[in-house]
Structures are given as structure tokens and as C-alpha cells.
C-alpha atoms as a PDB file:
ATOM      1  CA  UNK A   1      10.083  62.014-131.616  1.00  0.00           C
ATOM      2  CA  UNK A   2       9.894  62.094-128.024  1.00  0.00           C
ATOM      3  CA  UNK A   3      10.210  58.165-126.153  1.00  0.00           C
ATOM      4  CA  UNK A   4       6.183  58.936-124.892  1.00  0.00           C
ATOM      5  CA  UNK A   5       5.443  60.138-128.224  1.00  0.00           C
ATOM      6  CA  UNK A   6       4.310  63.130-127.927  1.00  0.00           C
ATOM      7  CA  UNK A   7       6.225  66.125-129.249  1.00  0.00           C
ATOM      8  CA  UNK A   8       6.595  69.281-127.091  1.00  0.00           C
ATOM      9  CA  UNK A   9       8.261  71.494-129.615  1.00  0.00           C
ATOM     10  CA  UNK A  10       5.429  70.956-131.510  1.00  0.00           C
ATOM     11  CA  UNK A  11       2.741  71.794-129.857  1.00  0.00           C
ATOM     12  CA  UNK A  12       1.221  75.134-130.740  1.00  0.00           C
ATOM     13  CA  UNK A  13       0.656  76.225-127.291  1.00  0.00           C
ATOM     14  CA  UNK A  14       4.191  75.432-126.209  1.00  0.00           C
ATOM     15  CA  UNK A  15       5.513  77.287-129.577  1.00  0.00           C
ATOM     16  CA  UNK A  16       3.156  80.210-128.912  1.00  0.00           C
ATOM     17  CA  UNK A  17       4.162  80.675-125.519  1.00  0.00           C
ATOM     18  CA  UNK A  18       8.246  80.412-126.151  1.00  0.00           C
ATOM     19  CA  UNK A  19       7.472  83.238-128.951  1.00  0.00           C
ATOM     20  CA  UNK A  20       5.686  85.294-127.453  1.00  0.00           C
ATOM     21  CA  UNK A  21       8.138  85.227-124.380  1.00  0.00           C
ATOM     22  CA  UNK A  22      10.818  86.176-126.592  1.00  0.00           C
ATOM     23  CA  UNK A  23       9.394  89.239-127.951  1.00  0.00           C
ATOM     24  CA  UNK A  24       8.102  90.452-125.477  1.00  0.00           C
ATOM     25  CA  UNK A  25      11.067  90.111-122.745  1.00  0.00           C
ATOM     26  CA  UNK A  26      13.192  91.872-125.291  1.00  0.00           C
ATOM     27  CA  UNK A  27      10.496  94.808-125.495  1.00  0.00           C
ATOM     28  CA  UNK A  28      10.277  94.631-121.614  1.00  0.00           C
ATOM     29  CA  UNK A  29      14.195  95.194-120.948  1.00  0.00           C
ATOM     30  CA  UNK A  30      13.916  98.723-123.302  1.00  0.00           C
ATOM     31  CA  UNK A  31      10.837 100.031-121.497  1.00  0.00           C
ATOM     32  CA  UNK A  32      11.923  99.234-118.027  1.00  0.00           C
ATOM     33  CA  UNK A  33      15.417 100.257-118.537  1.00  0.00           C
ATOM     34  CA  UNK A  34      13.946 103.278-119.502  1.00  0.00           C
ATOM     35  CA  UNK A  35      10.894 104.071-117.583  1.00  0.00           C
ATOM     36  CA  UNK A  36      11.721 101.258-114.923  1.00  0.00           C
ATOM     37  CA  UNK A  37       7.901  99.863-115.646  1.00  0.00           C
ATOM     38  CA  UNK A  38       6.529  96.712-115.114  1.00  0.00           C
ATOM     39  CA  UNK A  39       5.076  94.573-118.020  1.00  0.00           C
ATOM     40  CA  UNK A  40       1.706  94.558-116.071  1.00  0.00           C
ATOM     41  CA  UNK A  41       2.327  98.974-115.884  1.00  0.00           C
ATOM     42  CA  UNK A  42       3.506  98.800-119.914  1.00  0.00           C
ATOM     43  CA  UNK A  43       0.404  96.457-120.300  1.00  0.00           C
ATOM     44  CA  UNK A  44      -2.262  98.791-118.721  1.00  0.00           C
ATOM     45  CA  UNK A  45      -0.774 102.287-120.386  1.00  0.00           C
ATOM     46  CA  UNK A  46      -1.029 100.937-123.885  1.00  0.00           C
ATOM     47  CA  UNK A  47      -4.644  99.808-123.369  1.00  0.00           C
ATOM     48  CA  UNK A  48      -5.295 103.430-122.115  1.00  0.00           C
ATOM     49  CA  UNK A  49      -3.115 104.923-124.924  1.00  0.00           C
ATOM     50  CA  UNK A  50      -4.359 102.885-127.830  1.00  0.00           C
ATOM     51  CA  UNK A  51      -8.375 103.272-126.650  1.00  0.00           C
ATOM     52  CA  UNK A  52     -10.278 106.845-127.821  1.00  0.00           C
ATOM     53  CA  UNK A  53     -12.213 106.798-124.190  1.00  0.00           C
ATOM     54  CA  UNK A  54     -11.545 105.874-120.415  1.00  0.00           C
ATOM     55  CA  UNK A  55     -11.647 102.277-120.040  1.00  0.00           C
ATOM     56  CA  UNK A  56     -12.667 100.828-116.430  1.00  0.00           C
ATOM     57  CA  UNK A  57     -10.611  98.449-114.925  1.00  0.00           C
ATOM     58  CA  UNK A  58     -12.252  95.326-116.196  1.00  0.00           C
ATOM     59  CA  UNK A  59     -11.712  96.673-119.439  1.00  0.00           C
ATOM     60  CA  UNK A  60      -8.373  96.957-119.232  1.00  0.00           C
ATOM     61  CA  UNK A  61      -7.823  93.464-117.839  1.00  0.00           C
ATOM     62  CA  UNK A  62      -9.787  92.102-120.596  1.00  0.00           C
ATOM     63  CA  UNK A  63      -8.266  94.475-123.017  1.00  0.00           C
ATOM     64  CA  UNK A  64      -4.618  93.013-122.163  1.00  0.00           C
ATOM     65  CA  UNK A  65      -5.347  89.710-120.806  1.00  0.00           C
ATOM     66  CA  UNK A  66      -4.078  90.956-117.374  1.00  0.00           C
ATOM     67  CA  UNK A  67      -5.998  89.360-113.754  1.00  0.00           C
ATOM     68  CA  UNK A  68      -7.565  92.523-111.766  1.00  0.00           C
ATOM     69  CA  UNK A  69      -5.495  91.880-108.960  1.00  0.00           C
ATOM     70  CA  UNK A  70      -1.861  92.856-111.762  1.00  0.00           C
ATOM     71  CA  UNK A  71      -4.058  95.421-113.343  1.00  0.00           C
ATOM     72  CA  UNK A  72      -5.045  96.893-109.777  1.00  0.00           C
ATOM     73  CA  UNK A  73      -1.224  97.558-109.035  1.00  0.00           C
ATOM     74  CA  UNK A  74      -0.389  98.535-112.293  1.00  0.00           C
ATOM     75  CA  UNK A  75      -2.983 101.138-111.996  1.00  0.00           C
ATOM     76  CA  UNK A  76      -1.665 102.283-108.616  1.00  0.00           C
ATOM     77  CA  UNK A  77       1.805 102.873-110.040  1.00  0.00           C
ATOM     78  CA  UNK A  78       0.932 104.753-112.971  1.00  0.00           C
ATOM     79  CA  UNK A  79      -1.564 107.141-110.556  1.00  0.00           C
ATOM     80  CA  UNK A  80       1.798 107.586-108.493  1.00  0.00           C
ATOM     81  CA  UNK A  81       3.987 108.381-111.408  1.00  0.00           C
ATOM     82  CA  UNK A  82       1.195 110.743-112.045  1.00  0.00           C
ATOM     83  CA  UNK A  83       0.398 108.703-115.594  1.00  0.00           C
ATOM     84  CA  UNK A  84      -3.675 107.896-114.490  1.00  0.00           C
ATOM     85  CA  UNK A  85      -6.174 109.520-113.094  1.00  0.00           C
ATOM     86  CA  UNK A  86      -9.371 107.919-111.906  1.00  0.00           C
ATOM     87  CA  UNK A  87     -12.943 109.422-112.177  1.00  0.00           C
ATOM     88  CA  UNK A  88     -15.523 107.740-110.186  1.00  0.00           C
ATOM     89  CA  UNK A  89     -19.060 106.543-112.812  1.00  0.00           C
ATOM     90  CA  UNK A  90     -21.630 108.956-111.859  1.00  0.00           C
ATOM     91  CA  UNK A  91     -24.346 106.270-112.295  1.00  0.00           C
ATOM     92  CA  UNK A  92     -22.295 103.389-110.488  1.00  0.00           C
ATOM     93  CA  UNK A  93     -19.707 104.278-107.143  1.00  0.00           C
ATOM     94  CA  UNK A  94     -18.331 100.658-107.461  1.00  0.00           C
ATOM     95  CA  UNK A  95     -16.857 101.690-110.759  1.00  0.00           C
ATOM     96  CA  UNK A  96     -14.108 104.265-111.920  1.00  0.00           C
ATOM     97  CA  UNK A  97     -13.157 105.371-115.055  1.00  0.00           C
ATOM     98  CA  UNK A  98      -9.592 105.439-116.425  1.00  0.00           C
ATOM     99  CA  UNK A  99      -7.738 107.611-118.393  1.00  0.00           C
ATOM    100  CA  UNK A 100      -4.002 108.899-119.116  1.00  0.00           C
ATOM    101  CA  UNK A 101      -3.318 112.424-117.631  1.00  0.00           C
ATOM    102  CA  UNK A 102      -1.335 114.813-120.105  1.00  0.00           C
ATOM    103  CA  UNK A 103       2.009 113.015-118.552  1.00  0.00           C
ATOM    104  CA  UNK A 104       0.759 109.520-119.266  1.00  0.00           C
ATOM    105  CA  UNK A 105      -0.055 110.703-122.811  1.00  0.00           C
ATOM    106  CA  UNK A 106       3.319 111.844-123.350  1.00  0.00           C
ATOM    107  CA  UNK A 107       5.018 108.779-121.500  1.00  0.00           C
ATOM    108  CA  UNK A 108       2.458 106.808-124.062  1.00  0.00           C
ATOM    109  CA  UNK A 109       3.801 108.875-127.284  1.00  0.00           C
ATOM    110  CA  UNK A 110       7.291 108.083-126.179  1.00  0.00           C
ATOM    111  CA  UNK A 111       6.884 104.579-125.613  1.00  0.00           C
ATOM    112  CA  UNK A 112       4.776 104.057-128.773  1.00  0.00           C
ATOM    113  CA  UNK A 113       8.008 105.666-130.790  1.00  0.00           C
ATOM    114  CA  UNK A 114       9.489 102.698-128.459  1.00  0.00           C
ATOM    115  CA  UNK A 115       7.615  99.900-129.735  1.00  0.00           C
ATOM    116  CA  UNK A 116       7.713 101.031-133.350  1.00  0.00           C
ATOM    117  CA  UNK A 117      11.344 100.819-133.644  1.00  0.00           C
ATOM    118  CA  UNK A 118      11.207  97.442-131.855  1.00  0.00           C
ATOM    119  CA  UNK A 119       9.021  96.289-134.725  1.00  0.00           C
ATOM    120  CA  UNK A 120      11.238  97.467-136.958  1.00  0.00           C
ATOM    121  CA  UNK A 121      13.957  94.865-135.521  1.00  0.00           C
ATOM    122  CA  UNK A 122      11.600  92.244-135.162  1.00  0.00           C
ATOM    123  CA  UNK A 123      10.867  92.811-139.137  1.00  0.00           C
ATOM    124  CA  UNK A 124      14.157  92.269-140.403  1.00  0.00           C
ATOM    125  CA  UNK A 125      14.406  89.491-137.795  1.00  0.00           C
ATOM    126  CA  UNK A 126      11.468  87.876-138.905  1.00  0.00           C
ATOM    127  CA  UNK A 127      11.939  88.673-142.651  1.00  0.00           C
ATOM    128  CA  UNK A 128       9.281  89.799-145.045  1.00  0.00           C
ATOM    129  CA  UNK A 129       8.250  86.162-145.603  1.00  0.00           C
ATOM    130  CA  UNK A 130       8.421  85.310-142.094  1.00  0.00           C
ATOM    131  CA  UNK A 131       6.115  88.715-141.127  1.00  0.00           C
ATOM    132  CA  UNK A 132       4.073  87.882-143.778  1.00  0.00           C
ATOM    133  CA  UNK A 133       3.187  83.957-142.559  1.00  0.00           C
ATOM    134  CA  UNK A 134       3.095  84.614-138.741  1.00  0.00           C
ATOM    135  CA  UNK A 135       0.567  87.552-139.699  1.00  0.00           C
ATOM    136  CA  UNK A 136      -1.174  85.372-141.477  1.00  0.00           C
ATOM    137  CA  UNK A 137      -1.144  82.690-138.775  1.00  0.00           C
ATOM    138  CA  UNK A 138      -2.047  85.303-136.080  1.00  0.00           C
ATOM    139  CA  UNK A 139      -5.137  86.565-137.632  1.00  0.00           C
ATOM    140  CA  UNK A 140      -6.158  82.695-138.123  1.00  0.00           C
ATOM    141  CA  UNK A 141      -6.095  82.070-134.274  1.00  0.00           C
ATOM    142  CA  UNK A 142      -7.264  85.445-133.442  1.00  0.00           C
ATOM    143  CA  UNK A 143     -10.523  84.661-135.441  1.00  0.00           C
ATOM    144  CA  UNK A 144     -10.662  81.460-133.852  1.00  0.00           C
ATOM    145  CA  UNK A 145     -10.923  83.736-130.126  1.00  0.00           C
ATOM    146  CA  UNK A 146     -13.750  85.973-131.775  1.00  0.00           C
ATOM    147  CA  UNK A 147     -15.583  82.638-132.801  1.00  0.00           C
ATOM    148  CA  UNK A 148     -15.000  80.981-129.497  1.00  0.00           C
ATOM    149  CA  UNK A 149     -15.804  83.765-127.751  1.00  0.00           C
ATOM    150  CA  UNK A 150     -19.032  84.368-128.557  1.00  0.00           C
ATOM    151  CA  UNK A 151     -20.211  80.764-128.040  1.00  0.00           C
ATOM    152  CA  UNK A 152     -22.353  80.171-125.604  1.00  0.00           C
ATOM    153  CA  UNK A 153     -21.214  78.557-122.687  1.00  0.00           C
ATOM    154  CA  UNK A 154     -21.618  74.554-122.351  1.00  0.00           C
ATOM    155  CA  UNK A 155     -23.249  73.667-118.691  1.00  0.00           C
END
């Protein structure tokens, strides 16, 4: 027990925060020592890969947790690498519509390959038990968001 007592290594956002850091620096040093991209540029071409439709920028952002102003460069990059291309809404010029160009598509399939056989290493670092509780855990707080989120808002 900490002298003030409280207990930083067990508070759940502290924990959360050290984990997630963890996994996902170890994802970032295979993507960007291969495709030299960003976490923010990773972040915004899976949320383009993984949705059925062009997404706006908003969506991505709220897709991947990401401020405009990261998912604005990140978007920039990938329509220089020749990953995105933008379509402007026909009903509304302030908005543009995202999607992955063939490239991106393939850059996406590779990367996806990527990220599978991270998993993989993650699940036999983790363990079957492990996987199975953090899952578990997971779900719990991402039910929590979903409740939370569609509170309405205390004024």
C-alpha cells in the first residue's frame, strides 16, 4: 500500500492504459518498420478497411478514438501514399467521403495478415485462460461505453 493510500497499480485506468500501451507499441514497431506508418495512419486504414462503406472523417475519429486534427494528417498521408481517396457528399460540400483505393485495400489485406499473426503471439502470451478472462473483462467495460453512451447528458 502506497504511504497516501491510494494504490496506483491498481487502479483500472492506470492498468488499462499500461496494457494497452504494451500491445499496441509492439504492433506499432511491425507496421511501421514495414510500411513506416504512423499509429494515427494504421488507426485510420483499419477503420476504412474493417467498414463495408466510406466513412467521413468524423466517423473515423469516432470509429478509432482519434481527435480530427491526428485523423486529418493521417488522412493526408494515406491520400499521398495513394491509400485514400476523397469524394466530396453531393448533398453537403463541407463533408467528404472516405474510402481505400485498390492500393489501400491491398496495403489493408497485408496488414490485416499483420495483425492476425500478432494475435497469435499475444494468445500464447496471454494463455487460453488469460484470453479467455481479459475477453471477458473487455466486453464488461465495453458494455459499460454502449450504456454510458447513450445517456443523456447531465446539464
Amino acid at each position: 500500500m502506497a504511504a497516501d493510500g491510494f494504490e496506483l497499480n491498481a487502479f483500472l485506468p492506470y492498468r488499462l492504459n499500461r496494457a494497452a500501451e504494451f500491445v499496441a507499441v509492439r504492433f506499432a514497431a511491425e507496421y511501421k518498420a514495414r510500411y513506416q506508418l504512423t499509429r494515427p495512419e494504421w488507426r485510420t486504414l483499419a477503420a476504412l478497411g474493417s467498414s463495408a462503406r466510406a466513412m467521413t472523417a468524423t466517423e473515423v475519429g469516432t470509429h478509432s478514438a482519434m481527435h480530427k486534427t491526428k485523423v486529418s494528417r493521417a488522412v493526408s498521408a494515406l491520400e499521398e501514399r495513394r491509400w485514400l481517396k476523397r469524394s466530396e457528399d453531393e448533398d453537403d460540400r463541407r463533408l467528404e467521403h472516405l474510402e481505400l483505393t485498390r492500393a489501400g485495400r491491398l496495403a489493408y489485406g497485408e496488414l490485416t495478415d499483420l495483425a492476425s499473426a500478432y494475435q497469435a503471439q499475444l494468445d500464447d502470451l496471454i494463455g487460453v485462460g488469460g484470453l479467455k478472462a481479459l475477453c471477458a473483462g473487455l466486453e464488461a467495460i465495453e458494455r459499460a461505453i454502449d450504456s454510458a453512451e447513450k445517456r443523456p447528458s447531465r446539464k
